[in-house]
N, C-alpha and C. Protein backbone atom coordinates (compact mmCIF):
# COMPACT_ATOMS: atom_id res chain seq x y z
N UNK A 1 -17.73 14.12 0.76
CA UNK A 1 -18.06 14.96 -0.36
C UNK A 1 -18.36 14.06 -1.56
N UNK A 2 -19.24 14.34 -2.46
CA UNK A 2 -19.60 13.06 -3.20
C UNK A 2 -18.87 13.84 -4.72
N UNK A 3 -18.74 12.97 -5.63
CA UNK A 3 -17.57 12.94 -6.49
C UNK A 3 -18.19 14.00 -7.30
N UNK A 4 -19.30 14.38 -7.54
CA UNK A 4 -19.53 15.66 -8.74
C UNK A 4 -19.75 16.92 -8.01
N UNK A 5 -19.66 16.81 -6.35
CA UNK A 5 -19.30 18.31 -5.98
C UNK A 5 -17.57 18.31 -6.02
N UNK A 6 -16.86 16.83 -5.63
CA UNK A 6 -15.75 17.44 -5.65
C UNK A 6 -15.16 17.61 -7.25
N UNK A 7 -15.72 17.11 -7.99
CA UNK A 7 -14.86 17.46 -9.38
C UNK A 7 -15.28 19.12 -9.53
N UNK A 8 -16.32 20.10 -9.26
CA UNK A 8 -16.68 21.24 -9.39
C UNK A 8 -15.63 22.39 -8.54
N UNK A 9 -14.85 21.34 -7.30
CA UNK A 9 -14.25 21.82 -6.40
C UNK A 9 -12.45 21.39 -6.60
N UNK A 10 -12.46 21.03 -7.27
CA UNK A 10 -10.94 20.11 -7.24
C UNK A 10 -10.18 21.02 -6.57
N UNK A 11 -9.83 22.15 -6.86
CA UNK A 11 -8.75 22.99 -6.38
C UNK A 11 -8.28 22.94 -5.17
N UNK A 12 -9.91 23.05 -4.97
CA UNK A 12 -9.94 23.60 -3.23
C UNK A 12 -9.64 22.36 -2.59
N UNK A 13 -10.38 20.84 -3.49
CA UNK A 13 -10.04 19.95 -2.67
C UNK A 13 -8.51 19.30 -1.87
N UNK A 14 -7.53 19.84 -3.26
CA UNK A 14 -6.25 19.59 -3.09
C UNK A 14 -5.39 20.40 -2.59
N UNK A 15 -6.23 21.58 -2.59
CA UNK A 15 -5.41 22.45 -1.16
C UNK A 15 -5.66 22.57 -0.24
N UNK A 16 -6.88 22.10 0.14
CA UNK A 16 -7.31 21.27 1.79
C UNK A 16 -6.59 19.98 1.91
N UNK A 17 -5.82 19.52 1.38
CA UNK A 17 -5.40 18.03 1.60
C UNK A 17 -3.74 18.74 1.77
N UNK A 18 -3.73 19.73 0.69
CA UNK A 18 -1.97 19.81 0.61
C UNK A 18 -1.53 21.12 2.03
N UNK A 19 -2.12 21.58 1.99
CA UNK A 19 -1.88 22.98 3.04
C UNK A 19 -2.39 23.10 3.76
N UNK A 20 -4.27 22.47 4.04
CA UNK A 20 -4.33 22.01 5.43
C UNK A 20 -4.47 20.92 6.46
N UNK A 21 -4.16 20.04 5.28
CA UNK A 21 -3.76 18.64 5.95
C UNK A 21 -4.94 17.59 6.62
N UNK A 22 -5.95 17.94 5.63
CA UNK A 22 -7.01 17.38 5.68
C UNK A 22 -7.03 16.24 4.96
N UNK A 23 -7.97 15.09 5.52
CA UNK A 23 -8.41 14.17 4.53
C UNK A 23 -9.88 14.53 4.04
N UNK A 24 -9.83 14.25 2.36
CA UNK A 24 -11.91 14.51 1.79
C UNK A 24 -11.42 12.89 1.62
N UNK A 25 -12.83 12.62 1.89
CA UNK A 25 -13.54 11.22 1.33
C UNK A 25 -14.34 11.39 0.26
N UNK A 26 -14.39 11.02 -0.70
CA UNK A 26 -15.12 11.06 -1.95
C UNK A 26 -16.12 10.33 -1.93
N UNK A 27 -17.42 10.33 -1.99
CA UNK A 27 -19.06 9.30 -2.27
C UNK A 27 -19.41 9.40 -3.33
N UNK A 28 -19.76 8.34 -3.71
CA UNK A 28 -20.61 7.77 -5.05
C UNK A 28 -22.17 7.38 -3.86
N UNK A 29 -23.13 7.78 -4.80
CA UNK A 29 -24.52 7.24 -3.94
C UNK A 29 -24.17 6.96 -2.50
N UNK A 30 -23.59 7.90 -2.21
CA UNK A 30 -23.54 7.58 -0.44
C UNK A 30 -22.56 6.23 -0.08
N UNK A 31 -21.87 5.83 -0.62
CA UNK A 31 -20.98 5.12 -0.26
C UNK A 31 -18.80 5.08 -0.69
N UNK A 32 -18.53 5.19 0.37
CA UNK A 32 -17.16 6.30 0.51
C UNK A 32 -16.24 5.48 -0.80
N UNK A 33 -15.18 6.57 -1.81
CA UNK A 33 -15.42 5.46 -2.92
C UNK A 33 -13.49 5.56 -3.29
N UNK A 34 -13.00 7.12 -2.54
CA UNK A 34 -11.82 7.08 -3.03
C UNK A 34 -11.23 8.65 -2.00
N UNK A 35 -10.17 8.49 -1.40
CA UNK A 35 -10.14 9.74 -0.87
C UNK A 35 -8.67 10.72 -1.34
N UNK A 36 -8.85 12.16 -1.25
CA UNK A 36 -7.68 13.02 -1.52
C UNK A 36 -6.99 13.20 0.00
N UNK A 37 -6.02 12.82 0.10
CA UNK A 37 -4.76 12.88 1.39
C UNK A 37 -3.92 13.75 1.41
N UNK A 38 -3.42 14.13 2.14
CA UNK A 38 -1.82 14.44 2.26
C UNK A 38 -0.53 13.57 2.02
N UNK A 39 0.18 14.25 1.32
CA UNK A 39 1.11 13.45 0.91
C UNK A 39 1.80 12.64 1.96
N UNK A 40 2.29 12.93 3.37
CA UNK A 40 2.94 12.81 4.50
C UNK A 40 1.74 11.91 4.97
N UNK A 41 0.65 11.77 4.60
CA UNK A 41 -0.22 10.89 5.30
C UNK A 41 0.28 9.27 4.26
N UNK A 42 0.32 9.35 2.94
CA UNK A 42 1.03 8.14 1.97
C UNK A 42 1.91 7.81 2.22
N UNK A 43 3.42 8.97 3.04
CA UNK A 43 4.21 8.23 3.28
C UNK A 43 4.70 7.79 4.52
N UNK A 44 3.80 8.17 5.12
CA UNK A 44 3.98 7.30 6.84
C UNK A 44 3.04 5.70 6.39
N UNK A 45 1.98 6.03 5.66
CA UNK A 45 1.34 4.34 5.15
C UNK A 45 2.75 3.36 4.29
N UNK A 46 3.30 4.27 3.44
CA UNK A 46 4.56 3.19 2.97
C UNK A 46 5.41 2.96 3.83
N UNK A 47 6.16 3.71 4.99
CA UNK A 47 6.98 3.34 6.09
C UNK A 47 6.05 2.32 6.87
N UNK A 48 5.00 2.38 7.43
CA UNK A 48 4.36 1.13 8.03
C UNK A 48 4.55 0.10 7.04
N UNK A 49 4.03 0.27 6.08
CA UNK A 49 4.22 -1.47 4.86
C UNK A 49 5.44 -1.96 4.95
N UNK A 50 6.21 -0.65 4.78
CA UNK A 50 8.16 -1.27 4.53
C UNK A 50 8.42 -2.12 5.91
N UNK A 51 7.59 -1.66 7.00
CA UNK A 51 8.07 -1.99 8.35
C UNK A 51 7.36 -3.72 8.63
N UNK A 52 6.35 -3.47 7.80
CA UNK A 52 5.51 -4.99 8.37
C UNK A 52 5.98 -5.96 7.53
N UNK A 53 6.81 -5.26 6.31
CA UNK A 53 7.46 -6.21 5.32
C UNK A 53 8.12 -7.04 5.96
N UNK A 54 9.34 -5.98 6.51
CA UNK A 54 10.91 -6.39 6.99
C UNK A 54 10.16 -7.11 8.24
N UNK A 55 9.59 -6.81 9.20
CA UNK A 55 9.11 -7.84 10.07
C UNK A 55 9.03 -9.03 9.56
N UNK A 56 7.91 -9.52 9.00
CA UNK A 56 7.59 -10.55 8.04
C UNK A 56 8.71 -11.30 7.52
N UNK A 57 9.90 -10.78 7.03
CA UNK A 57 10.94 -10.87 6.39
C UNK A 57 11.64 -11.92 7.34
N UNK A 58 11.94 -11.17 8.49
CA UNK A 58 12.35 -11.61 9.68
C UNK A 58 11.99 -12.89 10.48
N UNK A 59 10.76 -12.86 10.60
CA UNK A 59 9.86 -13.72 10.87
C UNK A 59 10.30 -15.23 10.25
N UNK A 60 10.30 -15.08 8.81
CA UNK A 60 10.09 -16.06 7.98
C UNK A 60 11.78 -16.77 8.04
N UNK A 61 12.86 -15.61 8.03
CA UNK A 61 14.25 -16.08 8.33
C UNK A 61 14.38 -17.07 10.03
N UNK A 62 14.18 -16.21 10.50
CA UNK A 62 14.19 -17.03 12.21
C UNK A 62 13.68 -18.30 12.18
N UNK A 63 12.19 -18.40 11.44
CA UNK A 63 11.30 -19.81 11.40
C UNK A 63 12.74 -20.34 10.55
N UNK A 64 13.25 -20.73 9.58
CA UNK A 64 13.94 -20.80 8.31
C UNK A 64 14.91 -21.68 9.17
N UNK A 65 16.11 -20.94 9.52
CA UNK A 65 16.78 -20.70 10.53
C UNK A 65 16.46 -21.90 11.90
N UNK A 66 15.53 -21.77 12.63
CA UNK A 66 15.71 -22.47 13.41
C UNK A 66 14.84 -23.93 13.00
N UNK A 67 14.57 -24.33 12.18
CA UNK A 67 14.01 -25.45 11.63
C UNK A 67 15.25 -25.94 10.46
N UNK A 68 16.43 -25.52 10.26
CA UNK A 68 17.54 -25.66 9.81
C UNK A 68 17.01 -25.92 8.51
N UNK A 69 16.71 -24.96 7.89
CA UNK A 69 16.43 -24.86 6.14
C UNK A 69 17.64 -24.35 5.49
N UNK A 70 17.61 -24.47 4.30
CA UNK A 70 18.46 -24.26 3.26
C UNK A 70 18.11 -23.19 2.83
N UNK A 71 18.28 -22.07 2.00
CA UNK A 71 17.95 -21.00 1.59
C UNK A 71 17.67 -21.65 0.00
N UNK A 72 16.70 -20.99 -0.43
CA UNK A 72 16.57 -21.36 -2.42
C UNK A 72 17.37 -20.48 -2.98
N UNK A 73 17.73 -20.78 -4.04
CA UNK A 73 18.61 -19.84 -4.83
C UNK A 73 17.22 -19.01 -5.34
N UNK A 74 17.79 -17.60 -5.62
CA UNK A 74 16.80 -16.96 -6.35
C UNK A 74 16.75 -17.15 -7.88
N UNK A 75 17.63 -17.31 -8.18
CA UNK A 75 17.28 -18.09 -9.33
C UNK A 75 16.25 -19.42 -9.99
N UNK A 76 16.57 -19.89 -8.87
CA UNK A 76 15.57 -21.39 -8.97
C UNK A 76 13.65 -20.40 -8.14
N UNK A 77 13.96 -20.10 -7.55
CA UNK A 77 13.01 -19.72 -6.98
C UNK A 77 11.99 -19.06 -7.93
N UNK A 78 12.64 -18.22 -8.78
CA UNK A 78 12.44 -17.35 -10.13
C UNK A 78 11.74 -17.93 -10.57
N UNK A 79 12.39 -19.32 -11.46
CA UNK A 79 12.06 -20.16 -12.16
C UNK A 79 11.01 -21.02 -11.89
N UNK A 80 10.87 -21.34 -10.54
CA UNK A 80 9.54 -21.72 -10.22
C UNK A 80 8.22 -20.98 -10.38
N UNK A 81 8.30 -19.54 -10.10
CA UNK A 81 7.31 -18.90 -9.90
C UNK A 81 7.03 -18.68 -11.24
N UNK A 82 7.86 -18.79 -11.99
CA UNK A 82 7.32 -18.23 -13.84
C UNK A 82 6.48 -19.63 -14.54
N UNK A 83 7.02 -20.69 -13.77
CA UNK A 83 6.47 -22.01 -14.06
C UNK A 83 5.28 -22.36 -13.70
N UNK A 84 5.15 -21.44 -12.26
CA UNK A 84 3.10 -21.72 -11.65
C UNK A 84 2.25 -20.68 -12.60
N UNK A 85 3.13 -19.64 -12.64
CA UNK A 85 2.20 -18.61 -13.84
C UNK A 85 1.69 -19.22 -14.71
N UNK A 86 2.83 -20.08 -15.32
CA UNK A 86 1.94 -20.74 -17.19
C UNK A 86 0.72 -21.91 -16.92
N UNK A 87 1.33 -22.41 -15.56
CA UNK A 87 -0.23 -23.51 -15.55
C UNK A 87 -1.19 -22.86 -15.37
C-alpha cells in the first residue's frame, strides 16, 4: 500500500494489523519503505534478539573460559569505551 493511500486509510490500517493480524507494507515510488504489524509479531522479533543475544553471550563466555581469560571489570571496561568515543 503506498504511504498516501495508507495515511487516507490509517484506521483501517491499524485494525488490520491489530484484529486481523495482518502485516501492510508501506511504498514510497514503488519501493517497500516501512510496515504496520502486529504487536505479537514485535514481540516474538524481541524474544528472537534476546535469544541470539544470550547465545552470543554464551558463546563469547565458553571462548573466554576455555582460552583461560580474566574477566574485565566493568568498570574499567566503561572507561575504556568512553575513552574510544572522545578520539
Amino acid at each position: 500500500m503506498t504511504t498516501v493511500a495508507a495515511r487516507q486509510q490509517f484506521s483501517e490500517i491499524v485494525n488490520r494489523a491489530a484484529f486481523g493480524k495482518e502485516r501492510v507494507v508501506l511504498t514510497r515510488r514503488g519501493k517497500a519503505l516501512a510496515a504496520v504489524v502486529p504487536v505479537e509479531d514485535v514481540q516474538r522479533l524481541e524474544e528472537l534478539e534476546d535469544l541470539a543475544d544470550a547465545e552470543a553471550a554464551c558463546k563469547v563466555l565458553t571462548t573466554a573460559k576455555a582460552n583461560r581469560e580474566k574477566p574485565i571489570p566493568w568498570e574499567k571496561a566503561k572507561a575504556t569505551l568512553k575513552a574510544k568515543r572522545r578520539a
